[in-house]
Protein backbone atom coordinates (compact mmCIF):
# COMPACT_ATOMS: atom_id res chain seq x y z
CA UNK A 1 252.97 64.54 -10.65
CA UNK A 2 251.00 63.85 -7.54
CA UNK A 3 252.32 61.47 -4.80
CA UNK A 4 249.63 59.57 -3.30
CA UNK A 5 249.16 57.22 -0.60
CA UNK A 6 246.54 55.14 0.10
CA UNK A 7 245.80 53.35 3.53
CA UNK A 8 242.96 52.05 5.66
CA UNK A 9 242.54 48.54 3.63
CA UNK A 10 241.98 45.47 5.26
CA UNK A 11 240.11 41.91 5.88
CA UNK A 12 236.27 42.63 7.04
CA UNK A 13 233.24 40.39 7.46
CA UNK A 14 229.78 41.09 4.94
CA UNK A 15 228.36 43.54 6.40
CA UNK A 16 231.30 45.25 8.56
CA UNK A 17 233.10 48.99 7.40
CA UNK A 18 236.48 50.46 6.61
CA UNK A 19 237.64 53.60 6.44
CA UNK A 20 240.30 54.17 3.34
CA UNK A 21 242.42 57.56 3.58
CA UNK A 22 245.07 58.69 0.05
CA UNK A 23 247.34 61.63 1.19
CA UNK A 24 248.23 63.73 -1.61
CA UNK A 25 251.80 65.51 -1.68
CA UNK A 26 250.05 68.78 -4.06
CA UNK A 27 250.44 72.33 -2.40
CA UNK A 28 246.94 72.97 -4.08
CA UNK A 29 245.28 69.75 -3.34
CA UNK A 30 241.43 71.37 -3.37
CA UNK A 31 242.16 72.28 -7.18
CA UNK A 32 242.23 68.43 -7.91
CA UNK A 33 239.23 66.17 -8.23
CA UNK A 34 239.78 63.07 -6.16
CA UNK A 35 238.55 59.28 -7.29
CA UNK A 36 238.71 55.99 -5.75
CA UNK A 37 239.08 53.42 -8.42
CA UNK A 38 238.71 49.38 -7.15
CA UNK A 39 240.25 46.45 -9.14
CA UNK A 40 239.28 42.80 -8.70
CA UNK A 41 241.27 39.60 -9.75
CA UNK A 42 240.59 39.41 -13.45
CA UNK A 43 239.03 42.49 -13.65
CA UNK A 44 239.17 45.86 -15.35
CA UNK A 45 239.88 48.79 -12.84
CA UNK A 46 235.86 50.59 -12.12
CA UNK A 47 235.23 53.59 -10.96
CA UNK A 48 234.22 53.60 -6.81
CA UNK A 49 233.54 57.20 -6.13
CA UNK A 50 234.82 60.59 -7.29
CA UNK A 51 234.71 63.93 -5.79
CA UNK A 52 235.03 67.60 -7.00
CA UNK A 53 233.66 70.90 -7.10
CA UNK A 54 230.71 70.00 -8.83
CA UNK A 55 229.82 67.14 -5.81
CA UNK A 56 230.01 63.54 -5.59
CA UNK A 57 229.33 60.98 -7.72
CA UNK A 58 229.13 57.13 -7.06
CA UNK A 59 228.79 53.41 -8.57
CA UNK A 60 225.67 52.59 -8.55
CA UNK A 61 226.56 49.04 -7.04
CA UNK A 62 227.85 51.19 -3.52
CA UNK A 63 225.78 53.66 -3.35
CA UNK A 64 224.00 54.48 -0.74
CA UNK A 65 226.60 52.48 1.45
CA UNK A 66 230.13 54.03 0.52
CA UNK A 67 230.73 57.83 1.02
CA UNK A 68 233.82 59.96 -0.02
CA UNK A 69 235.11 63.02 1.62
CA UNK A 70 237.84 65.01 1.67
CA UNK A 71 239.88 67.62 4.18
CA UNK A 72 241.62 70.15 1.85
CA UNK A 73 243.79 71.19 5.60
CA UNK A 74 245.03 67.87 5.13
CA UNK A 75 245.58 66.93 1.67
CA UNK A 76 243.29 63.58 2.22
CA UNK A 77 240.20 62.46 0.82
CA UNK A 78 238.41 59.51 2.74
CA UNK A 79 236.35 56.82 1.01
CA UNK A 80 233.81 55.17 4.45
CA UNK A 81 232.98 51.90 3.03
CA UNK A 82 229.55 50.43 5.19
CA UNK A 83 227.77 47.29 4.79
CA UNK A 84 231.02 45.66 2.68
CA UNK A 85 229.76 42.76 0.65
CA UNK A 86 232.36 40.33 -1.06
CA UNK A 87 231.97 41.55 -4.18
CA UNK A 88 233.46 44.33 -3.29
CA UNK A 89 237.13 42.54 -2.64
CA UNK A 90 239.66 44.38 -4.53
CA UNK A 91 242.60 46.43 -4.53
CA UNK A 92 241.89 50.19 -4.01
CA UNK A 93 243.49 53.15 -5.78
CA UNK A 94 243.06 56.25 -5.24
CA UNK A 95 243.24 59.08 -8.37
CA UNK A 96 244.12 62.12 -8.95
CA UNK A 97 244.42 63.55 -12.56
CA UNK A 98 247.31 61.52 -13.86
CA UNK A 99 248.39 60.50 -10.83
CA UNK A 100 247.60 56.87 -8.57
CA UNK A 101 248.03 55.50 -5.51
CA UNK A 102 250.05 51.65 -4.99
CA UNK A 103 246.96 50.70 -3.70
CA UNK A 104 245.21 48.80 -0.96
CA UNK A 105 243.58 45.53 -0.67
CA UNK A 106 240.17 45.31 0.35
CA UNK A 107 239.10 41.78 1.65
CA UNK A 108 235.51 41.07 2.60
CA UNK A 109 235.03 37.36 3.75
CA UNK A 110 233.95 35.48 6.67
């Protein structure tokens, strides 16, 4: 089981940016594939971003304006969220095989 915690969520105008971080308690955290996984109200939980090995892959409804990374030296993968639109509201989890995050709200509203 992977401990993760996610941080970085927040209220933002359309248009504006956050920065989410997950720290992962793993001793081999670069063997894991990393996803960021968004829930809205009444909503099933979608697929944001993912990252392995093999590259990145995104939603098509953010890409071009979210990115993920990670920094295996510090067990934390980033998700830089740009241009924020309010249909991107949600609570944010991030993934790791079986494991999640608690999560953290997203708020885009002006």
């Amino acid at each position: 089981q992977v401990h993760l915690v996610e941080s970085g969520g927040g209220l933002v105008q359309p248009g504006g940016s956050l920065r989410l971080s997950c720290a992962a308690s793993v001793i081999i955290f670069s063997f894991f594939d990393m996803g960021w996984y968004r829930q809205a109200p009444g909503k099933e939980r979608e697929l944001v971003a993912i990252i392995s090995s093999r590259g990145e892959k995104y939603a098509d409804s953010v890409k071009g304006r979210f990115s993920i990374s990670r920094d295996n030296t510090k067990n934390t993968v980033y998700l830089q969220m740009n241009n924020l639109k309010p249909e991107d509201m949600g609570v944010y989890y991030c993934n790791a095989g079986n494991s999640w995050g608690q999560g953290t709200q997203v708020t885009v509203s002006s």
